[in-house]
C-alpha atoms as a PDB file:
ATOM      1  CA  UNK A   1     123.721 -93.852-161.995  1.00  0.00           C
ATOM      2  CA  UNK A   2     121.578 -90.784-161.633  1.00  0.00           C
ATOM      3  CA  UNK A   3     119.162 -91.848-163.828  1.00  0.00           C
ATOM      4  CA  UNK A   4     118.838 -95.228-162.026  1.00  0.00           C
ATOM      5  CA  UNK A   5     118.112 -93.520-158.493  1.00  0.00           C
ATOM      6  CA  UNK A   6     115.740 -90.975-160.300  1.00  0.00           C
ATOM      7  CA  UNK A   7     113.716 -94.221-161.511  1.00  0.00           C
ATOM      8  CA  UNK A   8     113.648 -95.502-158.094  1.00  0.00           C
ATOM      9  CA  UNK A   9     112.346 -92.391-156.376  1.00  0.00           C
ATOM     10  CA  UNK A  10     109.446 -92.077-159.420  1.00  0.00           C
ATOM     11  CA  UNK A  11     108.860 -95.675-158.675  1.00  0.00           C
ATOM     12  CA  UNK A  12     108.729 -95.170-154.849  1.00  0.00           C
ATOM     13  CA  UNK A  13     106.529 -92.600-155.320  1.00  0.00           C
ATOM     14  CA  UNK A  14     104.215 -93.481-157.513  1.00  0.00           C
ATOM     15  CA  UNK A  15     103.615 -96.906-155.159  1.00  0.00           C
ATOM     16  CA  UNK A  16     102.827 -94.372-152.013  1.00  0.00           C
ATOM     17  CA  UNK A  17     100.305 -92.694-153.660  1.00  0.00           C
ATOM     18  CA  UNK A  18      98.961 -95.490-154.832  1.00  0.00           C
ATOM     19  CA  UNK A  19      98.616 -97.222-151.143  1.00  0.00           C
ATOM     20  CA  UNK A  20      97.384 -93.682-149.942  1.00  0.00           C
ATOM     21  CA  UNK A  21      94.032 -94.145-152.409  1.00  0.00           C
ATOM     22  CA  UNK A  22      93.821 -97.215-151.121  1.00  0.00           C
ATOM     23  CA  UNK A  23      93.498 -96.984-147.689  1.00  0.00           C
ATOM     24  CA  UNK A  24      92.133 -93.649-146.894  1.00  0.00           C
ATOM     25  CA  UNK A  25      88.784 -93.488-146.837  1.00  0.00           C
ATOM     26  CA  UNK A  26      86.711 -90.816-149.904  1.00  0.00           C
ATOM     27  CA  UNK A  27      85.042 -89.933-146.375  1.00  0.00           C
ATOM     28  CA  UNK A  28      84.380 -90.201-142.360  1.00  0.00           C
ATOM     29  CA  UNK A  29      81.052 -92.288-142.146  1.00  0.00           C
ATOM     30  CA  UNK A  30      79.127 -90.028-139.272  1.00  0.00           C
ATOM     31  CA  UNK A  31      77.294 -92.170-136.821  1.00  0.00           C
ATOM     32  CA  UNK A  32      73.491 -92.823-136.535  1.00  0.00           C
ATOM     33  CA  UNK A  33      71.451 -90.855-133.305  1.00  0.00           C
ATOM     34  CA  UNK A  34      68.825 -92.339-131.821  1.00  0.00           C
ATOM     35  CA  UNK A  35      66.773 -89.576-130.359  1.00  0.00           C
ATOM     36  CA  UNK A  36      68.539 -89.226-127.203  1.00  0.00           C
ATOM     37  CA  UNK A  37      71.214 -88.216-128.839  1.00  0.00           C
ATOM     38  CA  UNK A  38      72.826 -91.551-128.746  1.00  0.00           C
ATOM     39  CA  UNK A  39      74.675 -93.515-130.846  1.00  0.00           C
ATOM     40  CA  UNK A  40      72.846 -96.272-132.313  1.00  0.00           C
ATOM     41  CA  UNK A  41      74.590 -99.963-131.409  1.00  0.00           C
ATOM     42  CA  UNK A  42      74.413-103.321-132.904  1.00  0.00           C
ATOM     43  CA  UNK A  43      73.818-104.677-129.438  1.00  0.00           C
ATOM     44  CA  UNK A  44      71.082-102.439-128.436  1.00  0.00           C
ATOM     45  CA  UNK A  45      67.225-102.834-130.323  1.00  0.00           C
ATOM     46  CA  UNK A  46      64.919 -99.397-131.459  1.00  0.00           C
ATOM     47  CA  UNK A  47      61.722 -98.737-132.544  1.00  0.00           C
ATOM     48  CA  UNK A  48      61.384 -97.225-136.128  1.00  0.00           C
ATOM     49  CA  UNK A  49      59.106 -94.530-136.054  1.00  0.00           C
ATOM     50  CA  UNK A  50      57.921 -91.534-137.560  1.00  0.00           C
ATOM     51  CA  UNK A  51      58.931 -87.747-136.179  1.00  0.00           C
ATOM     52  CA  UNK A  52      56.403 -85.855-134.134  1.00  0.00           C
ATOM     53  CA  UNK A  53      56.865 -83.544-135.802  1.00  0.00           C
ATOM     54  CA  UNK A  54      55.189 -84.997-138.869  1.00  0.00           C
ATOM     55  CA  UNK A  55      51.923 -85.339-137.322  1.00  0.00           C
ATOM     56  CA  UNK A  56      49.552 -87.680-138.546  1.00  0.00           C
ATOM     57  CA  UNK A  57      52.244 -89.348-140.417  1.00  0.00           C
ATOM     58  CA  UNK A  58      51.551 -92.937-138.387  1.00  0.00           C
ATOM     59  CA  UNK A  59      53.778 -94.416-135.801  1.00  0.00           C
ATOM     60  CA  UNK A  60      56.497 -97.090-135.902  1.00  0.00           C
ATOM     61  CA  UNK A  61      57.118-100.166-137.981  1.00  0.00           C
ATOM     62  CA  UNK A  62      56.164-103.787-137.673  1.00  0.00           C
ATOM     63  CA  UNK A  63      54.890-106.952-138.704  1.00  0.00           C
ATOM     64  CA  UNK A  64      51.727-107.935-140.715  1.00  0.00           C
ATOM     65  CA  UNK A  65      49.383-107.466-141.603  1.00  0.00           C
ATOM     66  CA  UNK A  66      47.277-105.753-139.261  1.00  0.00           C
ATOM     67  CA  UNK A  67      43.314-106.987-138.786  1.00  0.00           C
ATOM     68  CA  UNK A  68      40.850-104.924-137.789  1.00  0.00           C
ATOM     69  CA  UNK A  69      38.787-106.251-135.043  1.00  0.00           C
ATOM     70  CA  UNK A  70      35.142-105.329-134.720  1.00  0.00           C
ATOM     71  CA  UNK A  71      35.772-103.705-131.223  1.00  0.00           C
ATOM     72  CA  UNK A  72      38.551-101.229-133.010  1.00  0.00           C
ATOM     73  CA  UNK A  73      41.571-103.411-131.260  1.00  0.00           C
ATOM     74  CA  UNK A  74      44.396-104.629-133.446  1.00  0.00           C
ATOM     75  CA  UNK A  75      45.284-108.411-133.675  1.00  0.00           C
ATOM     76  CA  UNK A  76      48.353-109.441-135.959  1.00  0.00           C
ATOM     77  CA  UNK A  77      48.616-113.273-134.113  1.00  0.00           C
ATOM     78  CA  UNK A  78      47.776-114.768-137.451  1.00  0.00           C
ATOM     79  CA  UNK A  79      49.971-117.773-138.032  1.00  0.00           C
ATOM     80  CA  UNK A  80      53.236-115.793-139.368  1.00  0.00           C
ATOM     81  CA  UNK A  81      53.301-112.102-139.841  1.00  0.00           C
ATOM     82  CA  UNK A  82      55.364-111.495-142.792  1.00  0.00           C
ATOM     83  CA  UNK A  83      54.916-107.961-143.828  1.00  0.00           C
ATOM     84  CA  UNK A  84      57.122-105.100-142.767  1.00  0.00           C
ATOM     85  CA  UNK A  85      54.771-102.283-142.334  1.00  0.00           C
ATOM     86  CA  UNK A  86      54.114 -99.133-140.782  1.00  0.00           C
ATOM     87  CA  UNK A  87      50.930 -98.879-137.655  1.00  0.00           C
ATOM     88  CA  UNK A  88      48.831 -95.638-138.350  1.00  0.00           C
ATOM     89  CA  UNK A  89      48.415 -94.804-135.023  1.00  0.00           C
ATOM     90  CA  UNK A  90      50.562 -92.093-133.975  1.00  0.00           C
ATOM     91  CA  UNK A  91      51.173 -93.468-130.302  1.00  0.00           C
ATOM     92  CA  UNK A  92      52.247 -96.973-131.271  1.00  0.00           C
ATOM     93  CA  UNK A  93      55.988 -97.355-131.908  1.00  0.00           C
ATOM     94  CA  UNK A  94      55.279-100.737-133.529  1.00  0.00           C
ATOM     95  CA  UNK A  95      57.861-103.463-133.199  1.00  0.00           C
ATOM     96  CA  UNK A  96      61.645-103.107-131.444  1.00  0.00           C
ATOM     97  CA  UNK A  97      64.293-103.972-134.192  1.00  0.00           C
ATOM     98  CA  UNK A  98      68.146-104.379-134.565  1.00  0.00           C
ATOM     99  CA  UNK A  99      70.636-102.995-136.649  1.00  0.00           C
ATOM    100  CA  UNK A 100      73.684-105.546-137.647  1.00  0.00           C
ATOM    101  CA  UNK A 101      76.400-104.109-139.788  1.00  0.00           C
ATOM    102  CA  UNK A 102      78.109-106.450-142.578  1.00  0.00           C
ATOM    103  CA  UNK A 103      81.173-105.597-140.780  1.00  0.00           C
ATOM    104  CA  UNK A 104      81.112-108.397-137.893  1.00  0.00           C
ATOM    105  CA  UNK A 105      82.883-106.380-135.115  1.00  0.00           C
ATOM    106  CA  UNK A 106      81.400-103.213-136.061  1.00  0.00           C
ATOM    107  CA  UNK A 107      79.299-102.092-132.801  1.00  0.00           C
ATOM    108  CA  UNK A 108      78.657 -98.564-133.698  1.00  0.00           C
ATOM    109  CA  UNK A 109      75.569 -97.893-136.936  1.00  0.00           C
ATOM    110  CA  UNK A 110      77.480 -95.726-139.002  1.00  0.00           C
ATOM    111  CA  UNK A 111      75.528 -93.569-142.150  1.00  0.00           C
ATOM    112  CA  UNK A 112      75.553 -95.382-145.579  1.00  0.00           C
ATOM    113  CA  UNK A 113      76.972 -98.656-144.683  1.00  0.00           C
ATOM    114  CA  UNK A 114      75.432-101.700-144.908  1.00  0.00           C
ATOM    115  CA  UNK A 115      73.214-103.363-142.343  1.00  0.00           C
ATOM    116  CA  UNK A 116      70.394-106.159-141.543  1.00  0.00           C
ATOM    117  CA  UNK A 117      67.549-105.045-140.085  1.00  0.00           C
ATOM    118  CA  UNK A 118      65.846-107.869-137.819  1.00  0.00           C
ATOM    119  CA  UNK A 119      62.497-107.619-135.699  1.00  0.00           C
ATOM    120  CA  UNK A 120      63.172-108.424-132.000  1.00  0.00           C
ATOM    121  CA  UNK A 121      61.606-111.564-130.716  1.00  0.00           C
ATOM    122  CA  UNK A 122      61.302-111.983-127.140  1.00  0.00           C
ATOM    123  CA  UNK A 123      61.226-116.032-128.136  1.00  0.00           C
ATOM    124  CA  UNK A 124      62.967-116.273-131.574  1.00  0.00           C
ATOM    125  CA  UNK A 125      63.114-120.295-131.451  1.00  0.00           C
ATOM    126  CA  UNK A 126      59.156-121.062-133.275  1.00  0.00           C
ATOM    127  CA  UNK A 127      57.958-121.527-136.191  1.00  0.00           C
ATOM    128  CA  UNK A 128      57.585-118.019-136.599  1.00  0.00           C
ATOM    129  CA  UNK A 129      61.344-117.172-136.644  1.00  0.00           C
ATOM    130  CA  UNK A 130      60.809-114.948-139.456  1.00  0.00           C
ATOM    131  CA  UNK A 131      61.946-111.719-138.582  1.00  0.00           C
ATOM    132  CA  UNK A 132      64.519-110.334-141.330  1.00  0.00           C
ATOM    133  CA  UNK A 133      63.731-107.839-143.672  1.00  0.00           C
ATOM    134  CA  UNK A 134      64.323-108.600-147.094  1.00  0.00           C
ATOM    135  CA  UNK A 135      63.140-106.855-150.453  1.00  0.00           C
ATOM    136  CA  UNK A 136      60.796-108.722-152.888  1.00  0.00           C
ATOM    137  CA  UNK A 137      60.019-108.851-156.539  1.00  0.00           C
ATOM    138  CA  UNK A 138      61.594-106.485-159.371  1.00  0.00           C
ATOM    139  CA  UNK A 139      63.961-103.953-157.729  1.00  0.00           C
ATOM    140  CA  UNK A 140      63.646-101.170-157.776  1.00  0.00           C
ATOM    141  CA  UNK A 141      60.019-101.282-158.649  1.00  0.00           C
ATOM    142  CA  UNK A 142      57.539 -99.300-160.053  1.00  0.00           C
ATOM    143  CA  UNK A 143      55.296 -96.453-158.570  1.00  0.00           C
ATOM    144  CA  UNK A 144      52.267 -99.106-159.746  1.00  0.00           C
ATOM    145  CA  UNK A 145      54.027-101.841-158.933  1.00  0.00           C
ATOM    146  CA  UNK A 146      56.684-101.456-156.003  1.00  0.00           C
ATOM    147  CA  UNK A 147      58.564-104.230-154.564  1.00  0.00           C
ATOM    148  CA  UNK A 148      57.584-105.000-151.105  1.00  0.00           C
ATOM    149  CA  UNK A 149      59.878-105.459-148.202  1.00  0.00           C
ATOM    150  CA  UNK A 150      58.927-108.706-146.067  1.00  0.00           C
ATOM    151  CA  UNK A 151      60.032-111.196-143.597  1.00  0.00           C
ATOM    152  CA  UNK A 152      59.746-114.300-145.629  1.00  0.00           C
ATOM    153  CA  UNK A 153      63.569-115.978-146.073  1.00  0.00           C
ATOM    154  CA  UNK A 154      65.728-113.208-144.898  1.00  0.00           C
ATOM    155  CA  UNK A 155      69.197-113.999-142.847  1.00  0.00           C
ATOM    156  CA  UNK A 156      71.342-112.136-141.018  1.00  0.00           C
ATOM    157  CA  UNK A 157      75.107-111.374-141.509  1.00  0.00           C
ATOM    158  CA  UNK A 158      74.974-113.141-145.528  1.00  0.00           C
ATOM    159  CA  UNK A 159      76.595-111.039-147.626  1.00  0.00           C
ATOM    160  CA  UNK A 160      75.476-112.916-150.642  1.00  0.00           C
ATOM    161  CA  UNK A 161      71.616-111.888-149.717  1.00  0.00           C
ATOM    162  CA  UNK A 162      71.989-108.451-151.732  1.00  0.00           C
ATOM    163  CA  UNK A 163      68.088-107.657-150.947  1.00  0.00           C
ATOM    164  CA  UNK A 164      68.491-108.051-147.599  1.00  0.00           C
ATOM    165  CA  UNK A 165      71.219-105.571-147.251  1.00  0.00           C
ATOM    166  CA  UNK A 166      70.122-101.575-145.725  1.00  0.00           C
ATOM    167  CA  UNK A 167      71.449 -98.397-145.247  1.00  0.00           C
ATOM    168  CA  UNK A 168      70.669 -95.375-143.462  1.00  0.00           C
ATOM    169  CA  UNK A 169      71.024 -91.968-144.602  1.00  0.00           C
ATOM    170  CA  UNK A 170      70.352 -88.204-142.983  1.00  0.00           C
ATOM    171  CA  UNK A 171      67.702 -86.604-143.815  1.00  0.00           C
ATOM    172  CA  UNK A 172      68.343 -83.379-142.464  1.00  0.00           C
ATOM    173  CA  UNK A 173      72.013 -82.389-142.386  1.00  0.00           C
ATOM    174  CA  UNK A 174      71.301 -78.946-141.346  1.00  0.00           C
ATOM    175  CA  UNK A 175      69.534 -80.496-137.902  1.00  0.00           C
ATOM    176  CA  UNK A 176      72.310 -82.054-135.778  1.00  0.00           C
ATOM    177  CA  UNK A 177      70.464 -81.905-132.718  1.00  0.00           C
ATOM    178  CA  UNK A 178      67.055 -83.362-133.923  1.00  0.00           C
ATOM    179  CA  UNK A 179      68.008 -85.416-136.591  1.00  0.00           C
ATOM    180  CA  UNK A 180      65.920 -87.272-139.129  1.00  0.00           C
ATOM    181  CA  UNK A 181      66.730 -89.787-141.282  1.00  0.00           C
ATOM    182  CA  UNK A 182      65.847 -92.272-144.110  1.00  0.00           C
ATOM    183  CA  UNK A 183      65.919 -96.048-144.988  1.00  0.00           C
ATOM    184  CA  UNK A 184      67.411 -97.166-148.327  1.00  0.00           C
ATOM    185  CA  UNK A 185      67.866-100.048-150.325  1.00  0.00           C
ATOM    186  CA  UNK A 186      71.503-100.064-152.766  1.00  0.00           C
ATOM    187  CA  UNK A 187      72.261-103.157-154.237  1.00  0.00           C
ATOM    188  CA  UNK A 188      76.034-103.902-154.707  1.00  0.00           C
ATOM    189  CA  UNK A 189      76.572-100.653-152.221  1.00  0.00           C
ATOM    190  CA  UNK A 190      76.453 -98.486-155.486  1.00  0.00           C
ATOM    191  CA  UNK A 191      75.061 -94.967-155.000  1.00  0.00           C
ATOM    192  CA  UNK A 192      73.456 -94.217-158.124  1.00  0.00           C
ATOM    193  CA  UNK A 193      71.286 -97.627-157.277  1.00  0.00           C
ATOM    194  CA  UNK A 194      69.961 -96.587-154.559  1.00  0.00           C
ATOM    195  CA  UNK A 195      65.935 -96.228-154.348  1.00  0.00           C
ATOM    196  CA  UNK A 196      64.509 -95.182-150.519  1.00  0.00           C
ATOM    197  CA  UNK A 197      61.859 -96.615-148.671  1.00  0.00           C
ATOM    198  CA  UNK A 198      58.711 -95.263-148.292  1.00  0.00           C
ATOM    199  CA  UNK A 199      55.036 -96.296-147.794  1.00  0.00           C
ATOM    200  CA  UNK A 200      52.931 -97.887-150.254  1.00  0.00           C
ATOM    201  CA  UNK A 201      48.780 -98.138-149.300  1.00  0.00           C
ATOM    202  CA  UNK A 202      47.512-101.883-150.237  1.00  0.00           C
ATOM    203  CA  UNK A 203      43.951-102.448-149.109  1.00  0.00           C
ATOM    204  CA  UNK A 204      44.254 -99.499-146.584  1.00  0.00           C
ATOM    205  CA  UNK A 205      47.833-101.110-145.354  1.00  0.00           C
ATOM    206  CA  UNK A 206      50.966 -99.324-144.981  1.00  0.00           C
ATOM    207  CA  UNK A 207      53.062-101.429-146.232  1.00  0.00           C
ATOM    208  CA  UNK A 208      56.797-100.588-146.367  1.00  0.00           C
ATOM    209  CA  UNK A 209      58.383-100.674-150.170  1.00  0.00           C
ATOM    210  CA  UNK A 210      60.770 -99.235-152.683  1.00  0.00           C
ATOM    211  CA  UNK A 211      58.922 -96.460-154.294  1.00  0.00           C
ATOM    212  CA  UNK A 212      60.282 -93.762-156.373  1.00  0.00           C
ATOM    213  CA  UNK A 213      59.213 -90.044-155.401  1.00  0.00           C
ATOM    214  CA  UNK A 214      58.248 -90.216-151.735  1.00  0.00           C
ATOM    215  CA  UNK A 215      60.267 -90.132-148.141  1.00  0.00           C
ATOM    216  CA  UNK A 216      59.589 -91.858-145.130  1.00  0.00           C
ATOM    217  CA  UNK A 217      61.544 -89.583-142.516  1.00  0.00           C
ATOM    218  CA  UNK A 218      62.138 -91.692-139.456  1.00  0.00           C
ATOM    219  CA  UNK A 219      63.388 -91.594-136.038  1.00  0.00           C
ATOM    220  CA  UNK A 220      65.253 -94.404-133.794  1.00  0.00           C
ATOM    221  CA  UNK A 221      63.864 -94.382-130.370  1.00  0.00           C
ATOM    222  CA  UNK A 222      66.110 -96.931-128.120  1.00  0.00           C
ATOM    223  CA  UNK A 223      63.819 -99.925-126.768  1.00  0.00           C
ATOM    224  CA  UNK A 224      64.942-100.321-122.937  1.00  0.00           C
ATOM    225  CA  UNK A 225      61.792-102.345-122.279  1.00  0.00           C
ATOM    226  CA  UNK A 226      61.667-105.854-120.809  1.00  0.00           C
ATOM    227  CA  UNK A 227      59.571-108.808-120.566  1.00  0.00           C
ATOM    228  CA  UNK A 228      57.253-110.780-123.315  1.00  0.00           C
ATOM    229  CA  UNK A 229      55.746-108.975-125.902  1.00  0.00           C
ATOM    230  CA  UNK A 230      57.011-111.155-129.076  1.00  0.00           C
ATOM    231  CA  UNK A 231      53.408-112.030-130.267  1.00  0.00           C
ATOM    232  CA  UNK A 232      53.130-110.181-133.093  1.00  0.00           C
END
């Protein structure tokens, strides 16, 4: 009889330490900061740009690509923009964009989890509805031949799209006030896959890739603007 309740107990708790694994967690995901300190929300849109502090590092990201006009202005209005890139001027936070986790009631843009990145659109209904970012060609790519991140047939909230599928990482863990961070690309959500995105010059463009042996630090800077400015 002693032997049978000593089986039990083993039994017992070997299945408790078994549901512990399980469901705790191998760590606490820290939230994302924009740079006001606040936490980044799936309901709320943000300019991706580079740090100040890096100066002459360019400004924010958007779509592309971007033609030179004789007078020095910029002018993007061709057709479709496709490109996710990165504006070299400093002053120009490019394009707004939101951050929707693969978790559908997830408000709150948590470190290394996975998440679509979308341009905002003042007017999304157009022909021009293309405003997810997606990775193309052979991942991870090559330093001579990277694959390109675009706008061509990306969807939101599929979890079947692998390449469309982000994650944010800190850059700086010793820097909790003034945080920095980085965008990455890990198919499957597997760590050692992981390449980071950086910026890759084509023709004098800036376009946005996966590139092995360069960082693009970045900043989120919360959009609270209003009114139409969905043209490029």
């Amino acid at each position: 009889m002693k032997r049978i309740i000593l089986l039990i107990s083993l039994i017992v708790a070997f299945y408790s330490s078994c549901t512990s694994a399980r469901t705790t967690p191998n760590q606490v995901l820290q939230v994302v900061r924009d740079t006001n300190g606040e936490i980044l929300r799936s309901d709320s849109r943000y300019f991706v740009v580079t740090p100040p502090v890096l100066a002459g590092g360019g400004g924010g990201v958007i779509r592309g690509p971007i033609l030179e006009a004789e007078d020095g202005a910029r002018d993007a209005n061709f057709v479709c923009p496709f490109q996710v890139m990165q504006t070299p001027l400093n002053s120009d936070q490019g394009r707004a964009v939101f951050f929707k986790p693969k978790a559908p009631n997830q408000i709150e843009i948590t470190e290394s989890s996975d998440v679509n990145i979308k341009f905002y659109l003042d007017n999304p209904i157009g022909m021009c509805n293309n405003t997810v970012w997606e990775v193309e060609g052979n991942i991870p790519g090559t330093v001579l031949n990277p694959a390109f991140l675009s706008t061509n047939g990306g969807e939101t909230g599929n979890p079947s799209k692998v390449n469309t599928w982000f994650q944010i990482k800190k850059l700086n863990d010793d820097d909790n006030a003034n945080p920095m961070y980085i965008l990455v690309f890990c198919p499957n959500n597997y760590e050692d896959t992981c390449s980071e995105i950086t910026i890759h010059y084509v023709y004098g463009q800036r376009r946005l890739v996966l590139k092995i042996g360069d960082s693009f630090p970045v900043v989120f800077v919360k959009d609270n603007n209003y009114g139409i400015n969905s043209i490029v």
